[in-house]
Structures are given as structure tokens and as C-alpha cells.
C-alpha atoms as a PDB file:
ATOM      1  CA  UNK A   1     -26.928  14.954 124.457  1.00  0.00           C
ATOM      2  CA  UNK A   2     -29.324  17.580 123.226  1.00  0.00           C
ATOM      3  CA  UNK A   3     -28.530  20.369 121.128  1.00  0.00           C
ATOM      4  CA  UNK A   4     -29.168  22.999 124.361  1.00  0.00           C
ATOM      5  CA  UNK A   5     -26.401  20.969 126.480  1.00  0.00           C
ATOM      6  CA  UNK A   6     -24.160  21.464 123.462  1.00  0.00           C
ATOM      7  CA  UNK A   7     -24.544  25.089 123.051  1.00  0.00           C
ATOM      8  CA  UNK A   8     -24.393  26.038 126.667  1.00  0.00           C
ATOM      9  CA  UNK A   9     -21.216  23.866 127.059  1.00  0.00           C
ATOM     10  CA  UNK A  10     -19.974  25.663 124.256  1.00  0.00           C
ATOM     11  CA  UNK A  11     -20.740  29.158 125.575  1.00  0.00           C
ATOM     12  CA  UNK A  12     -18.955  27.891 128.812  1.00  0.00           C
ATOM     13  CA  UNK A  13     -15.919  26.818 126.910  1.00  0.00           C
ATOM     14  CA  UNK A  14     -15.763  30.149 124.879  1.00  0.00           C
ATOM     15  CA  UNK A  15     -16.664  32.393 128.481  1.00  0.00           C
ATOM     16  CA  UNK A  16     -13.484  30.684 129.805  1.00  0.00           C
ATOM     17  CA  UNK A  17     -11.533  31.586 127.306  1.00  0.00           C
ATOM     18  CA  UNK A  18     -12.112  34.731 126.901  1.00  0.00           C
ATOM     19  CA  UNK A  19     -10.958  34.843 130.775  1.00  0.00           C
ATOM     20  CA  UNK A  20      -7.937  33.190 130.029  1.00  0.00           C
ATOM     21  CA  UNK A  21      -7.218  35.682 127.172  1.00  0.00           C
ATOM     22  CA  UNK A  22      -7.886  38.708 129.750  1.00  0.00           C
ATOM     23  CA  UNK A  23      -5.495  36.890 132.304  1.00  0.00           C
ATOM     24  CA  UNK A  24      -2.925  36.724 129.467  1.00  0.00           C
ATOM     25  CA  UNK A  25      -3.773  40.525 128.367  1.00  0.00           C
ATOM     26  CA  UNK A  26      -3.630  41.932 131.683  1.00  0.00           C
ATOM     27  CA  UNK A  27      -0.398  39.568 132.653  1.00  0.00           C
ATOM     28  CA  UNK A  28       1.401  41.376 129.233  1.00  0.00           C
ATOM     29  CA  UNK A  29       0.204  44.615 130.372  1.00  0.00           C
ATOM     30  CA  UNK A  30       1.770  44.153 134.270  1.00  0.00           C
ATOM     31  CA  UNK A  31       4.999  42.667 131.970  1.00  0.00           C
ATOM     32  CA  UNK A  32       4.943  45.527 130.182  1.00  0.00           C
ATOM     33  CA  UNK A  33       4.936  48.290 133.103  1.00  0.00           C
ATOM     34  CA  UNK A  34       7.104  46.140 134.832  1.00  0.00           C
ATOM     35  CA  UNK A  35      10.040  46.019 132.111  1.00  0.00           C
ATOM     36  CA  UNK A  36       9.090  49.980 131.721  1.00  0.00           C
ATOM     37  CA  UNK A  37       9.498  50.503 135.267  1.00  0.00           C
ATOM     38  CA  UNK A  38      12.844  48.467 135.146  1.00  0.00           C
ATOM     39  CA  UNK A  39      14.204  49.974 132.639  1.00  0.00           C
ATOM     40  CA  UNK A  40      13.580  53.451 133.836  1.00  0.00           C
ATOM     41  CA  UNK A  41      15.386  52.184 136.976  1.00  0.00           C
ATOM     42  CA  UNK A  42      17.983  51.307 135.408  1.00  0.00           C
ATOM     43  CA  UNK A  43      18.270  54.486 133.295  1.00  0.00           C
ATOM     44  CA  UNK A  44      17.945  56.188 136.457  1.00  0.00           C
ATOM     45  CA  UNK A  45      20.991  54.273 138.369  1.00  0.00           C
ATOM     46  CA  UNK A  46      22.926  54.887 135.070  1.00  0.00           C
ATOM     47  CA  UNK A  47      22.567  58.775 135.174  1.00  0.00           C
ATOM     48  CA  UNK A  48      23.502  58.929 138.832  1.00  0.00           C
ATOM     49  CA  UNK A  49      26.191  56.437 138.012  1.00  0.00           C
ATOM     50  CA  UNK A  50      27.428  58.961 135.825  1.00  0.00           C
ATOM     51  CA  UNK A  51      27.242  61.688 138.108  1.00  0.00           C
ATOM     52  CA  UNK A  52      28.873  60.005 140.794  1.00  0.00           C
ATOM     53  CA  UNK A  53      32.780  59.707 138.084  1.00  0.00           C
ATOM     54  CA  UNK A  54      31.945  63.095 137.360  1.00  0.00           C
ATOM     55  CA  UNK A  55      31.894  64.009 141.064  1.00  0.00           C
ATOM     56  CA  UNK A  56      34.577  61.627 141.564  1.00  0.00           C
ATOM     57  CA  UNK A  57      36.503  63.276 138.421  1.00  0.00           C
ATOM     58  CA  UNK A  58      36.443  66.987 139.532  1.00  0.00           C
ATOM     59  CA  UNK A  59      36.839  65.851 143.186  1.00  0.00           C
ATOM     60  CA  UNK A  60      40.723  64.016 142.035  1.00  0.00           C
ATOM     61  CA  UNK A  61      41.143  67.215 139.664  1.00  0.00           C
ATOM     62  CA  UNK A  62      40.598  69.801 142.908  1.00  0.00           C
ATOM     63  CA  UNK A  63      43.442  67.404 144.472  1.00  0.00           C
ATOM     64  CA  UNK A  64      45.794  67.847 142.159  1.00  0.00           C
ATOM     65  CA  UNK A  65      45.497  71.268 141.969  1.00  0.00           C
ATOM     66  CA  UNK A  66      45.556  71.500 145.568  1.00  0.00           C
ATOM     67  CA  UNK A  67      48.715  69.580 145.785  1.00  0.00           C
ATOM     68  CA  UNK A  68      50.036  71.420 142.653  1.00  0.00           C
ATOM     69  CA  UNK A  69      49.684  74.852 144.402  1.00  0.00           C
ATOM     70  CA  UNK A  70      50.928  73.200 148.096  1.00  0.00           C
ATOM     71  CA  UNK A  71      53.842  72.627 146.016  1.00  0.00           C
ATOM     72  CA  UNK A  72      54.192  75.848 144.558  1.00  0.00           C
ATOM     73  CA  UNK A  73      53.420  77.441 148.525  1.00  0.00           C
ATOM     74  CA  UNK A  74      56.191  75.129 149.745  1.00  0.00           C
ATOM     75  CA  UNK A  75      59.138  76.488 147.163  1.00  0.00           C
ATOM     76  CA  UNK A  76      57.619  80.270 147.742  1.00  0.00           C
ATOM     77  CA  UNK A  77      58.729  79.674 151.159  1.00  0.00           C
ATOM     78  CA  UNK A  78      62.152  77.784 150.297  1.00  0.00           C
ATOM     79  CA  UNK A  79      62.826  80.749 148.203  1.00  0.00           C
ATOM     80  CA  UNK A  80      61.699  83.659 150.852  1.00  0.00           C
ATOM     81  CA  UNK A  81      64.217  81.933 153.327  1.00  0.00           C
ATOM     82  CA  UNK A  82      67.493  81.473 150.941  1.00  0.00           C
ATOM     83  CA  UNK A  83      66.689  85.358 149.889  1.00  0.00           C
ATOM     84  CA  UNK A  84      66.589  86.716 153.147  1.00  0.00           C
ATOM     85  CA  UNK A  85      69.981  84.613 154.445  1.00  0.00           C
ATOM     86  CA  UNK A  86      71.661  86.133 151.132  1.00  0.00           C
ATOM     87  CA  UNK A  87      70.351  89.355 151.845  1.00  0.00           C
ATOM     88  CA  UNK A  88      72.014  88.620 155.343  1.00  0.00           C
ATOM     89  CA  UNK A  89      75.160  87.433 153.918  1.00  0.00           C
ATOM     90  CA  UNK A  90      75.437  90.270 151.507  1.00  0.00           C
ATOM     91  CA  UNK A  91      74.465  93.165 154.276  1.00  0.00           C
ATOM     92  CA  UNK A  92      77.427  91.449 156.594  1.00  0.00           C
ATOM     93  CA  UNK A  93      79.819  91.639 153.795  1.00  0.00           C
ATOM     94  CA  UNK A  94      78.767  95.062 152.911  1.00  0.00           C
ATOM     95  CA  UNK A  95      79.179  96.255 156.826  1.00  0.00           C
ATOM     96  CA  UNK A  96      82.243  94.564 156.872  1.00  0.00           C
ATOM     97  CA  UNK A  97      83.588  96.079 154.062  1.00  0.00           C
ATOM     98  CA  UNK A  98      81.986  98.975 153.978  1.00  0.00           C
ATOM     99  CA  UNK A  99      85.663 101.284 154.545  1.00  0.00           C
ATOM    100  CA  UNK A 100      87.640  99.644 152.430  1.00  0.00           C
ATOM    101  CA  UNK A 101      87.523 101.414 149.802  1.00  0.00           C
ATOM    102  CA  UNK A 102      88.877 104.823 151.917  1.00  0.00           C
ATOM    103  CA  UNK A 103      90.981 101.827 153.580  1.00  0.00           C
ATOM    104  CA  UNK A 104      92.663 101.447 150.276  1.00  0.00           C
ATOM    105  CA  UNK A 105      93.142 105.627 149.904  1.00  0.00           C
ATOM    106  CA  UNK A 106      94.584 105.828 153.511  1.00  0.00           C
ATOM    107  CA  UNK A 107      97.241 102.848 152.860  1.00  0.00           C
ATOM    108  CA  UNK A 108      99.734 105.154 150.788  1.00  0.00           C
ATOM    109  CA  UNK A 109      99.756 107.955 153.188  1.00  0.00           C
ATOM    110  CA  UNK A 110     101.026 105.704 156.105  1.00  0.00           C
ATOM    111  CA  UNK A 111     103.163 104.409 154.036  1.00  0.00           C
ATOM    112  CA  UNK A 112     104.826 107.842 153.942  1.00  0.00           C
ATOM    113  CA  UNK A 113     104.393 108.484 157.551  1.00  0.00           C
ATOM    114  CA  UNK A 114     106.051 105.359 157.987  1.00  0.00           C
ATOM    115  CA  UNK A 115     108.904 106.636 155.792  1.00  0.00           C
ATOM    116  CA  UNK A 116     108.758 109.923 157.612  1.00  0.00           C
ATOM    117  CA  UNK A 117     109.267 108.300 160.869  1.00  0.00           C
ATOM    118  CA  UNK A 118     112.105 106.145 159.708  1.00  0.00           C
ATOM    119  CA  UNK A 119     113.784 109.249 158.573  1.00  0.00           C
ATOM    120  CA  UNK A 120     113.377 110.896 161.378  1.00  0.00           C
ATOM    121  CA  UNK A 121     115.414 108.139 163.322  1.00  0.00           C
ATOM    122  CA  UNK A 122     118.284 108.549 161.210  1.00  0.00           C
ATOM    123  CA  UNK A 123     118.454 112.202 161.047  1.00  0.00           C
ATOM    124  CA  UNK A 124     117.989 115.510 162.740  1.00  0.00           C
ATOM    125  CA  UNK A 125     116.978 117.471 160.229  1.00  0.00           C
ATOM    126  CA  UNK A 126     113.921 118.400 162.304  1.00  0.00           C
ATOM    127  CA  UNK A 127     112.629 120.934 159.310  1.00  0.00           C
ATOM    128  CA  UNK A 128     113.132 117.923 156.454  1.00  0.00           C
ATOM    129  CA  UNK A 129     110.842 116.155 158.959  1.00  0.00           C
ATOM    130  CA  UNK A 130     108.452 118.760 159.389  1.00  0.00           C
ATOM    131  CA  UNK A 131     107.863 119.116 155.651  1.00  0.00           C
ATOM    132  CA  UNK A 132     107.236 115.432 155.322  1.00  0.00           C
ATOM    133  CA  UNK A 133     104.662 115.478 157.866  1.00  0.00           C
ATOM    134  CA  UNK A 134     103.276 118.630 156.148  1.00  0.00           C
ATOM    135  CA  UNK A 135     102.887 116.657 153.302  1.00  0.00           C
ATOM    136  CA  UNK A 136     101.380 114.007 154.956  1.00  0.00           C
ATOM    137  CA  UNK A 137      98.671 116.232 156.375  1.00  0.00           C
ATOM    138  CA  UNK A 138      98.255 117.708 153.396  1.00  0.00           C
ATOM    139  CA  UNK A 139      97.484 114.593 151.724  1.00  0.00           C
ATOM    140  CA  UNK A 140      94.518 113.356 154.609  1.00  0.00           C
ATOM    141  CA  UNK A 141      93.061 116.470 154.043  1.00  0.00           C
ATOM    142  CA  UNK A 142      92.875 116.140 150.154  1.00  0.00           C
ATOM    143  CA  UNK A 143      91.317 112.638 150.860  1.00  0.00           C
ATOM    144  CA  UNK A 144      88.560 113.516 153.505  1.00  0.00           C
ATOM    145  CA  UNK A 145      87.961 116.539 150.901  1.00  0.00           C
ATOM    146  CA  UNK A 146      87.210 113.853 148.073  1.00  0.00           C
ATOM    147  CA  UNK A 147      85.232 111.790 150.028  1.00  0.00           C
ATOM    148  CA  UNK A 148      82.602 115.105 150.578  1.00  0.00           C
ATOM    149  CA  UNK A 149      84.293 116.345 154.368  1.00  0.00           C
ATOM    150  CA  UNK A 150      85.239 120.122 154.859  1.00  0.00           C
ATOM    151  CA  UNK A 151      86.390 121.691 158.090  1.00  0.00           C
ATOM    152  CA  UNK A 152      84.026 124.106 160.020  1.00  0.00           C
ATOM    153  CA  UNK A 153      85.055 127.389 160.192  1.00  0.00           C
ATOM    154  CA  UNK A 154      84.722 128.736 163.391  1.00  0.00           C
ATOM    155  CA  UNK A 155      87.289 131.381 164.693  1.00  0.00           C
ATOM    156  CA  UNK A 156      85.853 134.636 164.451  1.00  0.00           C
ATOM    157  CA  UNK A 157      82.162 133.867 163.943  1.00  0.00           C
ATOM    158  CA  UNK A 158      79.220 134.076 166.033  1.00  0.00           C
ATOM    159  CA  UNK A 159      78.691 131.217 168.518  1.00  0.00           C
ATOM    160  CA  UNK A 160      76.289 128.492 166.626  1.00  0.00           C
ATOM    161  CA  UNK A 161      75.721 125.238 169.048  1.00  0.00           C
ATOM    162  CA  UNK A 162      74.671 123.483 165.522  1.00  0.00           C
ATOM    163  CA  UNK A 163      78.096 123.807 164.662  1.00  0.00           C
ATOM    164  CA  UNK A 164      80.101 124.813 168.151  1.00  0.00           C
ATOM    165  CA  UNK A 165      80.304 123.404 171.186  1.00  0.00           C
ATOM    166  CA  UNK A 166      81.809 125.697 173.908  1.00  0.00           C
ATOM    167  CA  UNK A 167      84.443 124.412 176.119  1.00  0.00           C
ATOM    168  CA  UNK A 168      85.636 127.504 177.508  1.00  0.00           C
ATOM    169  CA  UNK A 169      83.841 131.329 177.928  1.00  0.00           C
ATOM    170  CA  UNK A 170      85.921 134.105 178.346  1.00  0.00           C
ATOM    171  CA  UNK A 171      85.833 138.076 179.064  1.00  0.00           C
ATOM    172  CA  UNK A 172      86.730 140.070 175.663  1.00  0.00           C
ATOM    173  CA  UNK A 173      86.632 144.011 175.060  1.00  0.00           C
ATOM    174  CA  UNK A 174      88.318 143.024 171.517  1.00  0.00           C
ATOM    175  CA  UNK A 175      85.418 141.326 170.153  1.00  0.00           C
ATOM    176  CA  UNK A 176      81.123 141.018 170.105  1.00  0.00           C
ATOM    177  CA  UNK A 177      79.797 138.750 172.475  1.00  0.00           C
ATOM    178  CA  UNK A 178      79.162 135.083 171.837  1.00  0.00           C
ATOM    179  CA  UNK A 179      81.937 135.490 169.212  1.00  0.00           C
ATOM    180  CA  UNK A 180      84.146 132.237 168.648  1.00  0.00           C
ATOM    181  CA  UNK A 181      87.827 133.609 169.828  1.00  0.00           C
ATOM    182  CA  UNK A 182      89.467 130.454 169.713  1.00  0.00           C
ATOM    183  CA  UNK A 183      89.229 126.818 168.579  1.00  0.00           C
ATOM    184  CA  UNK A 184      90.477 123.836 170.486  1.00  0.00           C
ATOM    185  CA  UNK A 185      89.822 120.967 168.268  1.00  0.00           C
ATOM    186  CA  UNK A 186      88.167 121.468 164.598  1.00  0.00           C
ATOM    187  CA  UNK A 187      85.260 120.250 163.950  1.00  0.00           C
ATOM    188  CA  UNK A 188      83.954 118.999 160.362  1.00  0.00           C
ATOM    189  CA  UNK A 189      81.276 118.481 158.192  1.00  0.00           C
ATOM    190  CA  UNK A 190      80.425 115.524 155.729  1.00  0.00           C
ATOM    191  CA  UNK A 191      77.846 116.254 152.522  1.00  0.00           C
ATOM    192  CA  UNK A 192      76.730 119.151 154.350  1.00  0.00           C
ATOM    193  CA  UNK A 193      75.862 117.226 157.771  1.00  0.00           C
ATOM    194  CA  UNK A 194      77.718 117.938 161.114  1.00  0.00           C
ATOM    195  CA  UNK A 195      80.189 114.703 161.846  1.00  0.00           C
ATOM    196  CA  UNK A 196      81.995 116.444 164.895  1.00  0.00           C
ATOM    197  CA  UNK A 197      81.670 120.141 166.330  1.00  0.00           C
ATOM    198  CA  UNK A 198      84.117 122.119 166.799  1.00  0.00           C
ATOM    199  CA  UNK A 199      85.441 122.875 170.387  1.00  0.00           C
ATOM    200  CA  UNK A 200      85.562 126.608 171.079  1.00  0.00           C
ATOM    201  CA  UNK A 201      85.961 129.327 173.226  1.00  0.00           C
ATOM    202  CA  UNK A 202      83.416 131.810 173.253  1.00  0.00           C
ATOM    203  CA  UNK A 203      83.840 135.498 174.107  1.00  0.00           C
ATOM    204  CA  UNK A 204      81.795 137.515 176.630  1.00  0.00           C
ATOM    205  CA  UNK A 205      81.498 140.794 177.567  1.00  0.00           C
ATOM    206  CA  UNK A 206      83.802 142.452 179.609  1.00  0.00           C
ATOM    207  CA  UNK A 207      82.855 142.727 183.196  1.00  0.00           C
ATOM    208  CA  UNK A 208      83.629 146.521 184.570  1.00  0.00           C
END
């Protein structure tokens, strides 16, 4: 073999490998992108991972809450409904009730009509009778008095229909016309405010 066959097989051995070192370069270099690539995949995948429990997170602490404040809607309620049937209870009880204390005030004063009546059977002293049911009187006007009720006064004044109601008109040369000359029932006032008129008779002038 001549030295030329030498050299060129030579040159041929060192072409090829310099193409098998550029197949192993550029194989590294795909490795290398590749395992970059990967690796930002799997960064990527990580991150949204992580997103998705925080997502997941907030979405079970919104529950909660919403439960916690379902709750809290739930008892509002219970409570609205147990105050309104003890407002109900206590407005009954207060209706009910609502005399007793004059209830109480008016007991001892029948008792002494009762008395007075009992009295009355026995005996016919009509003017011992007459003073007990003076007193009695007496007493049911000092009540209604303390509870704010005062009698109209009406005889003698000029016809008011806030505070009169005629029942009767008559002629009268004694006194001005639409003048109150008589009074058939009294009539009363509580705190001011008419609680029954009284029933009158009016006067009118006198025809000729």
C-alpha cells in the first residue's frame, strides 16, 4: 500500500469522525432543548397546579362563609318569629288586662253598695240609705276624677255639638237662643277629649 492510499484512508477515517462528533454535538444540543423544554413544562404544570388549590382554597373558604352567614340568616328569622308571637302574647295580655287596674279601684265601692243594699233589706230607714248611696256616688266620682274624667258642664251655656247633643228643642222667653236649658244625661270628658256628650235640651225663641 502506498503512502497516498494511506493518507487518503486516513483523511476518510478523520472526515467520518468529525461527522460522528457533529451527530453527537447536535444530538446533545436537541437533548439539551429537549430537557429545557421539559422542564419548562413542567414548571409550567406546577404553577397552574398551584393555582388550581388556590382556586380550590378560596372557592371552600366562599362556602363556608356562605354557609356561615345561611346560618346566621336562618336564626335572624327564628328570632323575628319568637319576637313577634311574644309581642302577640304580651299585646293579648295587655288588652286583656288592660282595666284591671281601675278593676281593682271599683272593687271596694261595690263592696259598699253591696252593704248598702243589704241594709236596705233589713231596714227602712230610707234617708240612712240614701246617704250610703250618696257616699257611694261620691266615691265613683272621686275615682273617674283620678283617672283624668270631669263632667261637662252644660246647663246654662250656649249649645256646642262638640260637646252637646240635642235631644229635645224647646220655646223659651227666659233665656238666649240655642242656650242649653236642661240636661238629660251628663256627658264627660277624659284628658281633655270628649268620651260621651251630654244630652240636652236646647232653647229657642219664642214663637209670637
Amino acid at each position: 500500500m502506498s503512502n497516498n492510499d494511506n493518507l487518503e484512508k486516513e483523511h476518510e477515517v478523520n472526515n467520518n469522525n468529525k461527522e460522528i462528533e457533529q451527530d453527537n454535538s447536535g444530538n446533545d444540543k436537541e437533548m439539551q432543548e429537549d430537557s429545557a423544554a421539559a422542564s419548562s413544562e413542567t414548571s409550567d404544570v406546577e404553577e397552574k397546579a398551584d393555582e388550581v388549590t388556590k382556586l380550590k382554597e378560596e372557592i371552600e373558604k366562599y362556602q363556608a362563609e356562605a354557609k356561615q352567614n345561611y346560618d346566621r340568616y336562618l336564626r335572624a328569622i327564628a328570632e323575628m318569629e319568637n319576637m313577634k308571637k311574644r309581642v302577640a302574647r304580651e299585646r293579648e295580655e295587655y288588652v286583656k288586662f288592660a282595666a284591671l287596674s281601675l278593676i281593682k279601684k271599683l272593687l271596694p265601692i261595690i263592696d259598699n253598695l253591696d252593704r248598702a243594699l243589704n241594709m236596705s233589706k233589713e231596714s227602712s230607714d230610707y234617708e240612712v240609705l240614701f246617704k250610703g248611696v250618696e257616699m257611694i256616688s261620691d266615691s265613683l266620682h272621686d275615682l273617674i276624677k283620678k283617672e283624668g274624667v270631669e263632667g261637662i258642664e252644660a246647663v246654662g251655656k250656649p249649645f256646642d255639638p262638640q260637646y252637646h247633643e240635642p235631644l229635645a228643642v224647646e220655646d223659651s222667653s227666659e233665656h238666649p237662643e240655642n242656650t242649653v236649658i236642661e240636661e238629660l244625661q251628663k256627658g264627660y270628658l277624659m284628658h281633655g277629649r270628649v268620651i260621651r256628650p251630654s244630652l240636652v235640651k236646647v232653647s229657642k225663641k219664642t214663637t209670637p
